[in-house]
Protein backbone atom coordinates (compact mmCIF):
# COMPACT_ATOMS: atom_id res chain seq x y z
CA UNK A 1 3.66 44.66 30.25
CA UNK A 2 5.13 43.13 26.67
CA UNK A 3 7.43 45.36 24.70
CA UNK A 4 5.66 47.50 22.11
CA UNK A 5 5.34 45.65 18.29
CA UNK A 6 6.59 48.37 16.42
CA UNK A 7 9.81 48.56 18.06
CA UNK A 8 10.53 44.64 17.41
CA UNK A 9 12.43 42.38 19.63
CA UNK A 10 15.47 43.64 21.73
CA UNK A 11 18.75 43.12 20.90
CA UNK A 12 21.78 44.18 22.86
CA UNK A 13 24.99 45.87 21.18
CA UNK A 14 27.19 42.71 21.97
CA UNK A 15 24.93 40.28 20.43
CA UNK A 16 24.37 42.34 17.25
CA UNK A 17 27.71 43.17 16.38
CA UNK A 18 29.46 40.01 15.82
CA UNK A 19 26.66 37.23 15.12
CA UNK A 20 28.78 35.18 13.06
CA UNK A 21 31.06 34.19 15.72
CA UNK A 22 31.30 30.52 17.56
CA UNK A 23 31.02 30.34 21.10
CA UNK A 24 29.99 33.95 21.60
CA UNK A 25 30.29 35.08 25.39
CA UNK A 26 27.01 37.00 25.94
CA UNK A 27 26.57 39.11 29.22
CA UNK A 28 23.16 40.24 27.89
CA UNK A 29 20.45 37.53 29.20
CA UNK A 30 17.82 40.38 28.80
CA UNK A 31 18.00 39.91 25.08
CA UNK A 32 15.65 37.99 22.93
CA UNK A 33 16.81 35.27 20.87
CA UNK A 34 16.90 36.11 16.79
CA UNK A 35 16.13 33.80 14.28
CA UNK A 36 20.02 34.77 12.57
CA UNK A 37 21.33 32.09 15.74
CA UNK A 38 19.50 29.44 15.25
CA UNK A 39 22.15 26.50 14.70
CA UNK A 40 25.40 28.26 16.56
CA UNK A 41 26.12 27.49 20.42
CA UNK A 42 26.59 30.50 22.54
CA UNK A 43 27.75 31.38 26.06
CA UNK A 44 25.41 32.59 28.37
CA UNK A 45 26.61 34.05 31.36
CA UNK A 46 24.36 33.30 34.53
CA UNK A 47 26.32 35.23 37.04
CA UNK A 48 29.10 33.01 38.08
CA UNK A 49 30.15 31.36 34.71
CA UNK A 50 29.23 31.02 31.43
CA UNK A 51 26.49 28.52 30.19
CA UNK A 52 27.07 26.65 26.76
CA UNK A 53 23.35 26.61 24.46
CA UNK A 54 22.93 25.59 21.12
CA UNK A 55 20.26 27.64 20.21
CA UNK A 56 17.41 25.82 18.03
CA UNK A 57 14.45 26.78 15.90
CA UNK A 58 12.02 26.39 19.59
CA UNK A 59 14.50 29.11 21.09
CA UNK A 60 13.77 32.02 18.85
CA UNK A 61 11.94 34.38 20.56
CA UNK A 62 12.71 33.81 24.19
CA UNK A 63 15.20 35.53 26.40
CA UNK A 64 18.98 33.93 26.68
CA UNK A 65 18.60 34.47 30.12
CA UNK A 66 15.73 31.41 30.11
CA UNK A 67 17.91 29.24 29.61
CA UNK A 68 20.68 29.98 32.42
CA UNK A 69 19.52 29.36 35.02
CA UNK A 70 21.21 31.45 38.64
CA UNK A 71 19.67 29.54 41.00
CA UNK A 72 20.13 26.04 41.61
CA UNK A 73 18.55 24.08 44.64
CA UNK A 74 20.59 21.88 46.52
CA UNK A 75 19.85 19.16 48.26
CA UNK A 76 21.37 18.74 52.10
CA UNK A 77 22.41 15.69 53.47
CA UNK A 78 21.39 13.90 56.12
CA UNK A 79 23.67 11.57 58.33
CA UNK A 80 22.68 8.76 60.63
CA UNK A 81 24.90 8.16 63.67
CA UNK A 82 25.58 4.63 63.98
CA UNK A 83 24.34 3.86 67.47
């Protein structure tokens, strides 16, 4: 279920209080992405470290927590013996 249209998008505290700021850290990744970014880089924090995104006009509107990813697939190895 979507979030109600009258209530607008959701913003967290941190990310409304000081949107003029460079290379914000951002723990919220629940919060949508408001046209007022567009053009600034921000850190995202995916659970282990923090994510650079320069946030464009094709952003607004998503979550910030689209575009850090937490789980990455890695690839194993295999090595041949050498008979």
């Amino acid at each position: 279920m979507s979030r109600s249209t009258w209530k607008g998008p959701f913003l967290d505290k941190c990310v409304v209080k000081n949107l003029e700021i460079e290379n914000k850290k951002i723990w919220s990744r629940r919060s949508t992405i408001p046209l007022v970014l567009v053009g600034r880089t921000v850190l995202v924090y995916n659970g282990k470290k923090f994510k650079s995104l320069r946030i464009t006009r094709q952003h607004v509107g998503f979550k910030l927590g689209d575009f850090a990813p937490t789980r990455f697939h890695t690839v194993k190895k295999v090595i041949k013996k050498k008979k």
